[in-house]
C-alpha atoms as a PDB file:
ATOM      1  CA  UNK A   1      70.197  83.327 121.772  1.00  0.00           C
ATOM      2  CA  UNK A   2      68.462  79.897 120.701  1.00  0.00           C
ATOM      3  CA  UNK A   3      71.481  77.245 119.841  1.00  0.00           C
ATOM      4  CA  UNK A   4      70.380  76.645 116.436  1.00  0.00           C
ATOM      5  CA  UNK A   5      70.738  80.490 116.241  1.00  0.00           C
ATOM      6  CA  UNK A   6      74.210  80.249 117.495  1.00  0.00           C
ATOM      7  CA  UNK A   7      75.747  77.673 115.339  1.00  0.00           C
ATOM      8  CA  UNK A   8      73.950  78.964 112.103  1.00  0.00           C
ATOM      9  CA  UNK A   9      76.140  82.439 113.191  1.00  0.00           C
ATOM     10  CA  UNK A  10      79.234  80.295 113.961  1.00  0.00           C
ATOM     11  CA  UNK A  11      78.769  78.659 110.515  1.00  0.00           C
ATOM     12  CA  UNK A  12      78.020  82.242 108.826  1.00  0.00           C
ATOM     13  CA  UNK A  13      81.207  83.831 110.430  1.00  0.00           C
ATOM     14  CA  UNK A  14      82.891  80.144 109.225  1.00  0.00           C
ATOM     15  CA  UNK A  15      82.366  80.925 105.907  1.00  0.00           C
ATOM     16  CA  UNK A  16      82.980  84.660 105.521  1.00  0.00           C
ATOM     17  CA  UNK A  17      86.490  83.950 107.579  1.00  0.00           C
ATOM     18  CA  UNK A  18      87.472  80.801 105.220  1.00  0.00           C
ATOM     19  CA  UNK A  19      86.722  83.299 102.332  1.00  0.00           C
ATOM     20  CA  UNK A  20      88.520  86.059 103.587  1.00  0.00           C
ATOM     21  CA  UNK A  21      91.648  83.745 104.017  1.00  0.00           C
ATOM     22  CA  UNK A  22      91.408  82.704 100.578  1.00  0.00           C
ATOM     23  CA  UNK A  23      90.633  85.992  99.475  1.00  0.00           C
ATOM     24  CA  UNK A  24      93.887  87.158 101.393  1.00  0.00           C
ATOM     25  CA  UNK A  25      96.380  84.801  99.820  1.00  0.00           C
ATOM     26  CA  UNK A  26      95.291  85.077  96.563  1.00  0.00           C
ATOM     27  CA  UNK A  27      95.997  88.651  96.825  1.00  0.00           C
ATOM     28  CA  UNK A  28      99.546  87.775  98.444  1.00  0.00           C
ATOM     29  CA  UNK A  29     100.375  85.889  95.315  1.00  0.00           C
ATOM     30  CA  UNK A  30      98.984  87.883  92.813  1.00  0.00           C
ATOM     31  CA  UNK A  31     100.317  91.185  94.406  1.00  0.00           C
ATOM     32  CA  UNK A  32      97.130  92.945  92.053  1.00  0.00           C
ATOM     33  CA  UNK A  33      95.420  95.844  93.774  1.00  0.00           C
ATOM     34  CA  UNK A  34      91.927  94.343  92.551  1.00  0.00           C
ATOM     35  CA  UNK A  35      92.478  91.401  94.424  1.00  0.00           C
ATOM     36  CA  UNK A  36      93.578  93.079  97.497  1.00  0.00           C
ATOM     37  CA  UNK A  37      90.110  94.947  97.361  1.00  0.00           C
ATOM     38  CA  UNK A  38      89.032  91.974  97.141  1.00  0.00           C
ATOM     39  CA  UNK A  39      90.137  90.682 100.265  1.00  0.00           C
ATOM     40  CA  UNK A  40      89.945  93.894 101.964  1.00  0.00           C
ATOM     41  CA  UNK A  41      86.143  93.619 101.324  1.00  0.00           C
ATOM     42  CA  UNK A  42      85.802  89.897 102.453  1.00  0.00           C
ATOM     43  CA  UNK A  43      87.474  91.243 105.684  1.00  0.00           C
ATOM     44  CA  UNK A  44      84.419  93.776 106.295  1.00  0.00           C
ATOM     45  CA  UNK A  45      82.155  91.305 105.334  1.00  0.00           C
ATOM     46  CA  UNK A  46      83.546  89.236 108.032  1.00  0.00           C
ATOM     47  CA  UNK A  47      84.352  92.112 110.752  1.00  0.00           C
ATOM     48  CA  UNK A  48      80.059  93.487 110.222  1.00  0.00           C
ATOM     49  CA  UNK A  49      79.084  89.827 111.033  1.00  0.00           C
ATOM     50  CA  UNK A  50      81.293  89.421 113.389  1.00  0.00           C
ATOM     51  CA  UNK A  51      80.139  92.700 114.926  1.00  0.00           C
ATOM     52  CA  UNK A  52      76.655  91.942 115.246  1.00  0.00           C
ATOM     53  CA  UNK A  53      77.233  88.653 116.805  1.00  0.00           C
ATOM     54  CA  UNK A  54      79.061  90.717 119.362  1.00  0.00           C
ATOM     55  CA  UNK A  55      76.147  92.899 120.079  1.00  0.00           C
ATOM     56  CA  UNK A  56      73.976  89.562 120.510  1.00  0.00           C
ATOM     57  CA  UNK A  57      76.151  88.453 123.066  1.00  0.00           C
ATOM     58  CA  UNK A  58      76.127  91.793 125.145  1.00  0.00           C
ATOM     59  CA  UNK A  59      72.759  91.788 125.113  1.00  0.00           C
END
């Protein structure tokens, strides 16, 4: 994998873990069941990236 590859992945997986994170408290504070889809969903987001970066790495 080229390194301009690499860091636009690290910066990718970056962003979908800082938004999970926020995603995550918001739901601890609100305690609503739509925001904890929410976050639940920014975690998959996050997990399928982080996934296929895995994959690049085994190959």
């Amino acid at each position: 994998m080229k390194a301009e590859n690499l860091a636009r992945l690290e910066t990718r997986l970056d962003r979908l873990w800082r938004e999970w994170l926020a995603a995550r408290a918001k739901a601890q504070a609100s305690q609503d069941i739509a925001d904890g889809v929410a976050a639940g969903r920014a975690w998959a987001r996050w997990l399928a990236e982080f996934e296929r970066s895995a994959q690049g790495d085994a190959a």
